[in-house]
C-alpha atoms as a PDB file:
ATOM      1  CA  UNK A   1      23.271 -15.818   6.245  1.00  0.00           C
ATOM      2  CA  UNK A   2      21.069 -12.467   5.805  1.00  0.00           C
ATOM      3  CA  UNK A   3      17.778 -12.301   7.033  1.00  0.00           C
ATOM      4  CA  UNK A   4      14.986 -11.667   4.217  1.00  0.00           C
ATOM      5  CA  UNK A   5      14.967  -8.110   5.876  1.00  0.00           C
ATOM      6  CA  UNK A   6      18.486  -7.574   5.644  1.00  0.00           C
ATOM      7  CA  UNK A   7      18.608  -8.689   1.962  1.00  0.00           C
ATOM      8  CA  UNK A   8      16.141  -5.900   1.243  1.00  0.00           C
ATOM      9  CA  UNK A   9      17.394  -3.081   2.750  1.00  0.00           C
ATOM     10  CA  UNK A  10      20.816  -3.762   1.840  1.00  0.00           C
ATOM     11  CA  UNK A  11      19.438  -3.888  -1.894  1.00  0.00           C
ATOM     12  CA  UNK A  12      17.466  -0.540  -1.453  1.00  0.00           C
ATOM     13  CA  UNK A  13      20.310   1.273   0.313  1.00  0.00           C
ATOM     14  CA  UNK A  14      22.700   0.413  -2.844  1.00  0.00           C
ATOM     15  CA  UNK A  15      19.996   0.947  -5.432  1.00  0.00           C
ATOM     16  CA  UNK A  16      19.591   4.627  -3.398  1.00  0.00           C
ATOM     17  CA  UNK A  17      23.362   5.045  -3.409  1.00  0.00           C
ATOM     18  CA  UNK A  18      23.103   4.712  -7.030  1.00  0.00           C
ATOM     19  CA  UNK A  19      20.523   7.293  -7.189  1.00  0.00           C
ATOM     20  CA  UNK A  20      22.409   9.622  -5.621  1.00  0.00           C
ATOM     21  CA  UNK A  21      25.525   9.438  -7.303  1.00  0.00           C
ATOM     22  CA  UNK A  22      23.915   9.741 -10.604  1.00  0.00           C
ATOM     23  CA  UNK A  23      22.553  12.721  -8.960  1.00  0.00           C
ATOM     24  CA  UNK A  24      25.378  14.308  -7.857  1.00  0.00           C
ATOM     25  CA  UNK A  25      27.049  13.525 -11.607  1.00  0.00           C
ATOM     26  CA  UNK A  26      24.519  15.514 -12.953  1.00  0.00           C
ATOM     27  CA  UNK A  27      25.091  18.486 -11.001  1.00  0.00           C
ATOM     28  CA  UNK A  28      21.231  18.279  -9.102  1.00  0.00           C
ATOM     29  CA  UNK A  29      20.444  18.750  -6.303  1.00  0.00           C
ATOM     30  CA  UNK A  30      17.599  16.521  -4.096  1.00  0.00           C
ATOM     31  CA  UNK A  31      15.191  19.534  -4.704  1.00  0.00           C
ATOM     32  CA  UNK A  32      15.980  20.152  -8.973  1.00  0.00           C
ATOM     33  CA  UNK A  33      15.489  16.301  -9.329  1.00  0.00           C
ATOM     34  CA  UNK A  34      12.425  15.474  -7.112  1.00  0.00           C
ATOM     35  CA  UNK A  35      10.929  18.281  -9.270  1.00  0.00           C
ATOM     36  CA  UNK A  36      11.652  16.862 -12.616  1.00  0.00           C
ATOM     37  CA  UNK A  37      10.581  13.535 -11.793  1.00  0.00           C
ATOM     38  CA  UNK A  38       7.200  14.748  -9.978  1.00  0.00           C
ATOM     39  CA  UNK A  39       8.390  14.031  -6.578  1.00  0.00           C
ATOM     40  CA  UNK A  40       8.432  14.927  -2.932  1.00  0.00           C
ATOM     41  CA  UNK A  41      12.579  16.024  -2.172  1.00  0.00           C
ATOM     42  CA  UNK A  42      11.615  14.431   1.450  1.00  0.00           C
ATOM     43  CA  UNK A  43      10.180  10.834  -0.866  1.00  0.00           C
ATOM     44  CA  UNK A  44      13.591  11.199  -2.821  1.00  0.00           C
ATOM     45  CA  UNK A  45      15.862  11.517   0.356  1.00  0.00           C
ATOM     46  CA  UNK A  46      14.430   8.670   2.175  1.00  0.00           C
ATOM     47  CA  UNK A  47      15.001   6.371  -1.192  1.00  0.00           C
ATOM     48  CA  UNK A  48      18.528   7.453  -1.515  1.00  0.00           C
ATOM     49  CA  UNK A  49      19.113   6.277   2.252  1.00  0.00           C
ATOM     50  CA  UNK A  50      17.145   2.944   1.317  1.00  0.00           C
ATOM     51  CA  UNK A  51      14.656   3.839   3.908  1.00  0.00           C
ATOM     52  CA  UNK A  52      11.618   4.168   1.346  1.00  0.00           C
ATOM     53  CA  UNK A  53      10.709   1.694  -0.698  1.00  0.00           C
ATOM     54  CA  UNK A  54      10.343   2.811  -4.275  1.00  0.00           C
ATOM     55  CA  UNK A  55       7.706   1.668  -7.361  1.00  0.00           C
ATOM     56  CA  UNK A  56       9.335   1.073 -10.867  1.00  0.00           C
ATOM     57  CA  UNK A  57       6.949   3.872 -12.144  1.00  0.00           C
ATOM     58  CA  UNK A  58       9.077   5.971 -10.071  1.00  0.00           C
ATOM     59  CA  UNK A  59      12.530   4.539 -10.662  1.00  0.00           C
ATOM     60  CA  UNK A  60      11.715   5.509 -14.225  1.00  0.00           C
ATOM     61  CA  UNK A  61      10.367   8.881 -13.437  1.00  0.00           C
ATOM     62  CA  UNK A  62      13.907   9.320 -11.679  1.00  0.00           C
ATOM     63  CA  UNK A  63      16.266   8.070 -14.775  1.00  0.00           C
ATOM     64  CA  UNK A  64      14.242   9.923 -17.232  1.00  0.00           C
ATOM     65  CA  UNK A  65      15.090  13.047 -14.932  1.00  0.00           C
ATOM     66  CA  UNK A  66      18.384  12.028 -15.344  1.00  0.00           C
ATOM     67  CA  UNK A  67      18.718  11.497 -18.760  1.00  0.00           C
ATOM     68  CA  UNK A  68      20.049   7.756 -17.847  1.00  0.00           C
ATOM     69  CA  UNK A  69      18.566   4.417 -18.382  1.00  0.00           C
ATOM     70  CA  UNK A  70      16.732   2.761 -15.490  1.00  0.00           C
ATOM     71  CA  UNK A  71      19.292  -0.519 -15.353  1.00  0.00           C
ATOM     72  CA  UNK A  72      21.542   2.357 -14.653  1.00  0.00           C
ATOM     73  CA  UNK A  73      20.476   2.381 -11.114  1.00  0.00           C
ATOM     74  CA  UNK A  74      20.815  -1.089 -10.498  1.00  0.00           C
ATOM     75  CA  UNK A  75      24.755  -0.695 -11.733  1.00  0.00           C
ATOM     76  CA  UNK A  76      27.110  -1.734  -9.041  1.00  0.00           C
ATOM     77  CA  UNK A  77      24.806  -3.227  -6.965  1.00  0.00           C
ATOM     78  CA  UNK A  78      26.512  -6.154  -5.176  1.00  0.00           C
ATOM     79  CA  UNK A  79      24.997  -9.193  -5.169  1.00  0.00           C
ATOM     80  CA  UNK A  80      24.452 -11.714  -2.267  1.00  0.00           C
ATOM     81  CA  UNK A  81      24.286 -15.603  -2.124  1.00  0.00           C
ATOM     82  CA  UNK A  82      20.625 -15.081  -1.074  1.00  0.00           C
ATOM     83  CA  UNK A  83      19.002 -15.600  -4.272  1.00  0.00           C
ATOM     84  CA  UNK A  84      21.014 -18.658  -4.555  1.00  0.00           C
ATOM     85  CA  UNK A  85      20.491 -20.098  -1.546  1.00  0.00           C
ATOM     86  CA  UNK A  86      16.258 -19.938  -1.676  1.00  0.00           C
ATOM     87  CA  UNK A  87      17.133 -22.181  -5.144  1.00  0.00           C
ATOM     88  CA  UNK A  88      19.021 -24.668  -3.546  1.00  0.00           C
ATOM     89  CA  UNK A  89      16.284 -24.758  -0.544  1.00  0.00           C
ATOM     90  CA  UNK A  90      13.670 -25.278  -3.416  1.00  0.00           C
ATOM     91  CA  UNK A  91      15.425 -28.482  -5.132  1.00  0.00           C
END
């Protein structure tokens, strides 16, 4: 069973992984997009390696600076039996 931590980062490394192949798809590099979505390239790097922790204001800033729709960065990400098992703890 994963740890709460472990959950987490294994969500923000795959939501980052996301990131950066949308990235790459569009041709941009770390610089070009931290730029258009009003960001630090060093911010943006450390989210794409799901070491940062990133606000939804941002995730938007990013898919708007890649012409994409924010549930596009949450494609593909594999899901765990975490969320199911705090619902059975909680009957």
């Amino acid at each position: 069973m994963l740890s709460d931590d472990q959950y987490i980062l294994n969500f923000r490394q795959q939501v980052g992984g996301n990131l950066r192949r949308l990235r790459r798809a569009n041709g941009m590099s770390q610089s070009k997009l931290a730029e258009r979505a009003g960001l630090n390239r060093s911010y943006l790097s450390m989210v794409e390696n799901g070491r940062r922790n990133i606000s939804l204001d941002n995730l938007v800033s990013l898919a708007l600076a890649l012409k994409v729709e924010p549930i596009e960065l949450f494609s593909h990400v594999e899901a765990t039996t975490k969320p199911v098992e705090a619902a059975k703890a909680a009957e």
